[in-house]
N, C-alpha and C. Protein backbone atom coordinates (compact mmCIF):
# COMPACT_ATOMS: atom_id res chain seq x y z
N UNK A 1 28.71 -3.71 -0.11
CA UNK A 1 27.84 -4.87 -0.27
C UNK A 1 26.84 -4.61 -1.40
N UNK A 2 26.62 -5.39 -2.26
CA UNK A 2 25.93 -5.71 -3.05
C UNK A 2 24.29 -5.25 -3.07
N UNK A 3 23.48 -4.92 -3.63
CA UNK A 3 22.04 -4.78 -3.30
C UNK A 3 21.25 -6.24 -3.81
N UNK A 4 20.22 -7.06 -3.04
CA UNK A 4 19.96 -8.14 -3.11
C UNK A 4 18.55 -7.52 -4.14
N UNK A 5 18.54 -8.21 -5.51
CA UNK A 5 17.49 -8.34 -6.05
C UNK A 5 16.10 -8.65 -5.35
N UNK A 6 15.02 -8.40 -5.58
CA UNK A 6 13.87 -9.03 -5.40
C UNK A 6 13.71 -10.16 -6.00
N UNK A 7 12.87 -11.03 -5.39
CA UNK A 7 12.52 -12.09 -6.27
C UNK A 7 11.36 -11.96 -6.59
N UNK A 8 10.77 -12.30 -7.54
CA UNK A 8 9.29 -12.51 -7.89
C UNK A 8 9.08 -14.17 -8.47
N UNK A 9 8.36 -14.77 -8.11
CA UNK A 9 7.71 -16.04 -9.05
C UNK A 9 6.49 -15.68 -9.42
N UNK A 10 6.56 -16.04 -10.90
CA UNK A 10 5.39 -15.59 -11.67
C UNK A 10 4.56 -17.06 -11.36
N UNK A 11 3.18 -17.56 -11.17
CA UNK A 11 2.74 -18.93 -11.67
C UNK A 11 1.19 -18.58 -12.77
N UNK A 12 1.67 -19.07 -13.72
CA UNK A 12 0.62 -19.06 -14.98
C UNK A 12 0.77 -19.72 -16.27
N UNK A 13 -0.33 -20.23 -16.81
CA UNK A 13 -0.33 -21.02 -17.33
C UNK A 13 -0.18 -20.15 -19.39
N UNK A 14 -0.43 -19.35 -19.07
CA UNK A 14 -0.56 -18.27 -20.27
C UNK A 14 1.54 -17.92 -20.52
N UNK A 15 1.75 -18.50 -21.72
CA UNK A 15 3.16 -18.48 -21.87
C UNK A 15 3.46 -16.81 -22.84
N UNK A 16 2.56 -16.33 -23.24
CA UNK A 16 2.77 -15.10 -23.71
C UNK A 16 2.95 -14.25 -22.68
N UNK A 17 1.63 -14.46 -21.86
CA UNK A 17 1.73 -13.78 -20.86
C UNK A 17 2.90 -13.57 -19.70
N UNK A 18 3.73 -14.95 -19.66
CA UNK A 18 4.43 -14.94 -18.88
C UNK A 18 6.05 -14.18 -19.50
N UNK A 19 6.10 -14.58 -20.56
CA UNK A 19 6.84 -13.71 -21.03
C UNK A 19 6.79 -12.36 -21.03
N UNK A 20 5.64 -11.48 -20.97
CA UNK A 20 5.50 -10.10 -21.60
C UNK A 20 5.62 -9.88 -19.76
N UNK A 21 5.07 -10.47 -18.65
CA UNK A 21 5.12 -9.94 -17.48
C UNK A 21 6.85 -10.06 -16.86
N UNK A 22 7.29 -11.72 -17.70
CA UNK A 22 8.92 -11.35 -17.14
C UNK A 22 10.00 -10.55 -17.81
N UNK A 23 9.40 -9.79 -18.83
CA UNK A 23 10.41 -9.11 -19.31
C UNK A 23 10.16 -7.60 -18.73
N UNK A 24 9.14 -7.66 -18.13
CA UNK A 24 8.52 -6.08 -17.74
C UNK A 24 9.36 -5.80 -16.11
N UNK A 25 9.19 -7.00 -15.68
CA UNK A 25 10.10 -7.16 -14.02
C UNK A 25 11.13 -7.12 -13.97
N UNK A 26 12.19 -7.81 -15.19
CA UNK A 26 13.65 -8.23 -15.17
C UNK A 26 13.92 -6.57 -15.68
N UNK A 27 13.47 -5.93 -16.38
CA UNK A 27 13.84 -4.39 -17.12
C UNK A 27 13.80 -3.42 -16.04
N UNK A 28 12.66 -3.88 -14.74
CA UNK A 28 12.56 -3.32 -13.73
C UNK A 28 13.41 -3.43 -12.63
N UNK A 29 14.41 -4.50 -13.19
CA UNK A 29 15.79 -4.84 -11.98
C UNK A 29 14.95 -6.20 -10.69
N UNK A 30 13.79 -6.54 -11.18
CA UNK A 30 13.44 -8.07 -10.63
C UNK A 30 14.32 -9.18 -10.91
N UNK A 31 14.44 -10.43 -9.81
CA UNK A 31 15.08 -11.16 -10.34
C UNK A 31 13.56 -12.22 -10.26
N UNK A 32 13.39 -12.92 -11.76
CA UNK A 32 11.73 -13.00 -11.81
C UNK A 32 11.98 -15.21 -12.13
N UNK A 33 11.28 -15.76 -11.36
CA UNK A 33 10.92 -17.13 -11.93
C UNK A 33 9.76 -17.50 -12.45
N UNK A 34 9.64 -17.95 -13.65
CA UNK A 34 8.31 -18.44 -14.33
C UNK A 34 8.04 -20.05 -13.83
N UNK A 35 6.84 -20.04 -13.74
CA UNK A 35 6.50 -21.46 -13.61
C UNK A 35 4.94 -21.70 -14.31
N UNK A 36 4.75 -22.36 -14.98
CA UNK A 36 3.22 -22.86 -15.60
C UNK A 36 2.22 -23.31 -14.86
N UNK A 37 2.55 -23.97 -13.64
CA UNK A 37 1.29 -25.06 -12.76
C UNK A 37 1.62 -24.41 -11.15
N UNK A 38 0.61 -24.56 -10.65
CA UNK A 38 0.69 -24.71 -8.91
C UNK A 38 1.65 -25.52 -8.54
N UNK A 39 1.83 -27.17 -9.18
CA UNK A 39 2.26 -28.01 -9.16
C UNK A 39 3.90 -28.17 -9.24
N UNK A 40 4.25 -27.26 -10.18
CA UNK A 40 5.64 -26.61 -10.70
C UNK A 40 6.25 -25.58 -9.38
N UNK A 41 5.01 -24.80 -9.35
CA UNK A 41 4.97 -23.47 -7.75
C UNK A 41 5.87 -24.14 -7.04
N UNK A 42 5.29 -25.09 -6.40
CA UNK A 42 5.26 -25.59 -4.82
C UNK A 42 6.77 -26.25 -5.20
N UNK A 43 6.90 -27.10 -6.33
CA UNK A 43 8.51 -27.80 -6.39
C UNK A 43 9.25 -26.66 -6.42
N UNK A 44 9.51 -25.40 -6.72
CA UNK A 44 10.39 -24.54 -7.36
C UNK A 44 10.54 -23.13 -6.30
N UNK A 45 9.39 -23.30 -5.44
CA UNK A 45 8.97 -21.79 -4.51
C UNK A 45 10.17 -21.50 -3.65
N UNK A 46 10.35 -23.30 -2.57
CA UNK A 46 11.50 -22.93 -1.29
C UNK A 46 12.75 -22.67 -1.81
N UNK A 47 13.23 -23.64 -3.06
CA UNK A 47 14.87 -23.13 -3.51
C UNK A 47 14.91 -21.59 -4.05
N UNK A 48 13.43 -21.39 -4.64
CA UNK A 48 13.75 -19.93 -5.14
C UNK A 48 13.45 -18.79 -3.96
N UNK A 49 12.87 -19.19 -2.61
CA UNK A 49 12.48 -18.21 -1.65
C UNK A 49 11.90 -16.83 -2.32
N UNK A 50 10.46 -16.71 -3.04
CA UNK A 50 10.38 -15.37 -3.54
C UNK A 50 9.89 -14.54 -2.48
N UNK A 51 10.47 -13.15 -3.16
CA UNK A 51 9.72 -12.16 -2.23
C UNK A 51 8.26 -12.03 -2.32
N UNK A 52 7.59 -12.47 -3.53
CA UNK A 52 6.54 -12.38 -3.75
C UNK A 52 6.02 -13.03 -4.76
N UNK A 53 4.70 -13.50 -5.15
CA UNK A 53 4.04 -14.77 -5.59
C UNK A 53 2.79 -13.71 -6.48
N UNK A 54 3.10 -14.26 -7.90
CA UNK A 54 1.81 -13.32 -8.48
C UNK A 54 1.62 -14.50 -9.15
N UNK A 55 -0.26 -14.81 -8.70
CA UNK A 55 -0.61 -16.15 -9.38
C UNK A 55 -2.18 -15.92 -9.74
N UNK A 56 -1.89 -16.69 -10.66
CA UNK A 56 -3.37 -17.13 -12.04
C UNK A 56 -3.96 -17.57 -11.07
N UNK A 57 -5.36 -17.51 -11.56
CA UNK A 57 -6.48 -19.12 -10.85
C UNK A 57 -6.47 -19.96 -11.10
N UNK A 58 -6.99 -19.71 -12.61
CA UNK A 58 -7.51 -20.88 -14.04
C UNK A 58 -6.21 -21.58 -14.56
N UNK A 59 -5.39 -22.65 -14.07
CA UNK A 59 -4.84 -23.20 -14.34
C UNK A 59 -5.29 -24.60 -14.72
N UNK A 60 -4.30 -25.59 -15.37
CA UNK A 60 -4.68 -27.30 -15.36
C UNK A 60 -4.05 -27.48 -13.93
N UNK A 61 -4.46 -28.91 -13.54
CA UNK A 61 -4.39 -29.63 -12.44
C UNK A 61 -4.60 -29.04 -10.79
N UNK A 62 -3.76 -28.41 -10.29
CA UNK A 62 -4.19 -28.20 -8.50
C UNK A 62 -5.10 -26.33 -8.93
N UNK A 63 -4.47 -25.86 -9.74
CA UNK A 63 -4.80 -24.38 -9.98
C UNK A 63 -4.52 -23.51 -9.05
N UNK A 64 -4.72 -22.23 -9.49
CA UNK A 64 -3.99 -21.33 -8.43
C UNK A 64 -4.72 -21.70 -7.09
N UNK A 65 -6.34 -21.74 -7.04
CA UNK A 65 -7.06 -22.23 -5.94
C UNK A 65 -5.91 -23.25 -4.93
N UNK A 66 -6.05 -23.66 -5.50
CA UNK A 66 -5.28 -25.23 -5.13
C UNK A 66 -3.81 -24.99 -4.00
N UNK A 67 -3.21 -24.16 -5.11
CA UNK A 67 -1.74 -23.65 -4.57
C UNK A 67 -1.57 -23.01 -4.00
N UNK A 68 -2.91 -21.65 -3.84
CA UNK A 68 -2.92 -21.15 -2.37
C UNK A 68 -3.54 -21.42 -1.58
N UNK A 69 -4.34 -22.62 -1.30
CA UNK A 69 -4.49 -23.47 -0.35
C UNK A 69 -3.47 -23.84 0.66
N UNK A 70 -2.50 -24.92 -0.72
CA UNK A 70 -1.20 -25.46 0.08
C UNK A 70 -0.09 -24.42 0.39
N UNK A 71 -0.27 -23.39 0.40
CA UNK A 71 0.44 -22.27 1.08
C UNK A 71 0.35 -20.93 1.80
N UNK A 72 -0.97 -21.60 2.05
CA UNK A 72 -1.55 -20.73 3.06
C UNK A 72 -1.99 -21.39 4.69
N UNK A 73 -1.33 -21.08 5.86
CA UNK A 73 -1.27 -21.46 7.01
C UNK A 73 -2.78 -21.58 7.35
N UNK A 74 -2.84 -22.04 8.77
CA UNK A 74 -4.17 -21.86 9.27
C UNK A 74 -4.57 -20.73 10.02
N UNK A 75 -3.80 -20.12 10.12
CA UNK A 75 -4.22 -18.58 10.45
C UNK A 75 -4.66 -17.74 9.20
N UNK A 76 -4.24 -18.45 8.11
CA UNK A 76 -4.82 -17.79 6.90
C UNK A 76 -3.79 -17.05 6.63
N UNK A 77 -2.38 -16.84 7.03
CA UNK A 77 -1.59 -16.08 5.75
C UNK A 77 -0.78 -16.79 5.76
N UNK A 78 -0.46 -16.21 4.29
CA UNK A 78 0.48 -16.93 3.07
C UNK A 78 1.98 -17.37 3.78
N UNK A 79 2.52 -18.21 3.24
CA UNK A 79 3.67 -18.38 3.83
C UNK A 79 4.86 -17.22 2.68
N UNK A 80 4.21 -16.45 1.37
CA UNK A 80 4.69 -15.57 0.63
C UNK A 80 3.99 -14.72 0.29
N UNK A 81 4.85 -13.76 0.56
CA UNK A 81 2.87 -12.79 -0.11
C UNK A 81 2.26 -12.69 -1.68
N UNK A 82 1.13 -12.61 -1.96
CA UNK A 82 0.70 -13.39 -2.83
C UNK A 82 -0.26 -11.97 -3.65
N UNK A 83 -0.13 -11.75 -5.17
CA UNK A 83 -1.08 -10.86 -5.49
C UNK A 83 -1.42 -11.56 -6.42
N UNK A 84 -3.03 -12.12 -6.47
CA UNK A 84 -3.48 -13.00 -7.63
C UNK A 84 -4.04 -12.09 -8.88
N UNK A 85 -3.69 -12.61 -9.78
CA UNK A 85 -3.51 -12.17 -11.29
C UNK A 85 -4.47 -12.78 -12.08
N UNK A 86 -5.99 -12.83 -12.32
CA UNK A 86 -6.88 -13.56 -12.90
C UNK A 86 -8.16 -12.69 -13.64
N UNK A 87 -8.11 -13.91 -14.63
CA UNK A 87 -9.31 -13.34 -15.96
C UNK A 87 -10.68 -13.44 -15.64
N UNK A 88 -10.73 -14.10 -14.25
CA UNK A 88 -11.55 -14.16 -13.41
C UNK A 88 -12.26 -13.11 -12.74
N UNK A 89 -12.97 -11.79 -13.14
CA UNK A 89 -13.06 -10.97 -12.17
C UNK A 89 -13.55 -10.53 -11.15
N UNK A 90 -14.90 -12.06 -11.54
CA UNK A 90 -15.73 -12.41 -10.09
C UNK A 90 -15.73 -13.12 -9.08
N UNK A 91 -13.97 -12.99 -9.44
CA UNK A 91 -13.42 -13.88 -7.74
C UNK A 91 -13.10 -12.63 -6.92
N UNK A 92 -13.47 -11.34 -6.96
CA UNK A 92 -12.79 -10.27 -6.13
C UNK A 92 -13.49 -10.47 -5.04
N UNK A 93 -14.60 -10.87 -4.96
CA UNK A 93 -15.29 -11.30 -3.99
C UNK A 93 -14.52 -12.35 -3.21
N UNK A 94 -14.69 -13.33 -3.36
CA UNK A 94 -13.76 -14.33 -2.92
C UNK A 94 -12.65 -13.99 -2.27
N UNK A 95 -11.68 -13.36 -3.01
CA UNK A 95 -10.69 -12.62 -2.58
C UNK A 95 -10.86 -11.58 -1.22
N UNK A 96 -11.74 -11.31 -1.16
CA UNK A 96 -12.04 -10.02 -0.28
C UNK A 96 -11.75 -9.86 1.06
N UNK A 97 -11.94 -11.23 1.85
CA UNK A 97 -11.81 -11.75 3.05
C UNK A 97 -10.54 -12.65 3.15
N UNK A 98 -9.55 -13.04 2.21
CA UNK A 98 -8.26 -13.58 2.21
C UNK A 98 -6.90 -12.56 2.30
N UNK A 99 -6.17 -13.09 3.36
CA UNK A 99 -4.97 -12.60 3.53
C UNK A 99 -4.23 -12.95 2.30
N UNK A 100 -4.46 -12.30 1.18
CA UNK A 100 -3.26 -11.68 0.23
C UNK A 100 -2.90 -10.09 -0.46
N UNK A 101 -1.60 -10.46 -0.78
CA UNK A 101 -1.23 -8.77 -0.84
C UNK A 101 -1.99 -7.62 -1.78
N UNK A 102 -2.71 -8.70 -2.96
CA UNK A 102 -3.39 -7.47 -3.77
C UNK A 102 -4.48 -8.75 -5.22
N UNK A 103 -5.68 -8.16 -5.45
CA UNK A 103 -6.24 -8.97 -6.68
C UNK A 103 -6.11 -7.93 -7.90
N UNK A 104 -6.02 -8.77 -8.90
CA UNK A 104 -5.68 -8.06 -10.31
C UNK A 104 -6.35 -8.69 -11.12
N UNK A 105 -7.39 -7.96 -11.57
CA UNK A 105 -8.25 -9.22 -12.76
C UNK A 105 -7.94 -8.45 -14.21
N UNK A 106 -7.79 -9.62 -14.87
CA UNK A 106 -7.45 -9.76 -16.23
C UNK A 106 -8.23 -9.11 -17.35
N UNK A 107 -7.20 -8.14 -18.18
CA UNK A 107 -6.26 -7.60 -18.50
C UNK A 107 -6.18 -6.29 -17.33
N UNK A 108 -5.22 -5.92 -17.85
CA UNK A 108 -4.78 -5.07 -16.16
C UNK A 108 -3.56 -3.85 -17.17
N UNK A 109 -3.34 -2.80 -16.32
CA UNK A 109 -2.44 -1.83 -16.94
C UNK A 109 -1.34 -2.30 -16.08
């Protein structure tokens, strides 16, 4: 039997960025989906079932805020696990008390 890739969905609005992070995952044997918006996320998340969700804040329209809102239960965890990726670095706070898997503020090794 076959070994089942990981999935990753990238969501960010930074298209360099998304490139330089999906070529770093796919080299790593990820099987990786890009998406630009929260909005894009949420249409694209259930057919792609990822193993894991690395998302921006600072997006246009719902923003990462937004999108882990709408995918986060009322018990407070994610319906994917989620490591947010932002240029933001004084949301670690924020972050601190939320069920997600890890914060990464921008630029990052």
């Amino acid at each position: 039997m076959k070994n089942k890739k990981c999935k990753i969905m990238v969501v960010d609005d930074d298209r360099s960025l998304l490139d330089t992070i999906t070529d770093f995952l796919e080299f790593e044997g990820y099987d990786v989906q890009c998406v630009t918006s929260g909005e894009d996320a949420l249409v694209q998340m259930r057919p792609f079932q990822p193993d894991l969700i690395v998302l921006d804040m600072s997006m246009p329209g719902m923003g990462g805020k937004g999108f882990l809102d709408r995918i986060t239960n009322p018990d407070g965890n994610t319906l994917y696990p989620v490591i947010v990726l932002t240029a933001r670095a004084a949301m670690a706070e924020y972050f601190a008390d939320k069920k997600i898997a890890s914060f990464l503020a921008k630029p990052c090794d």
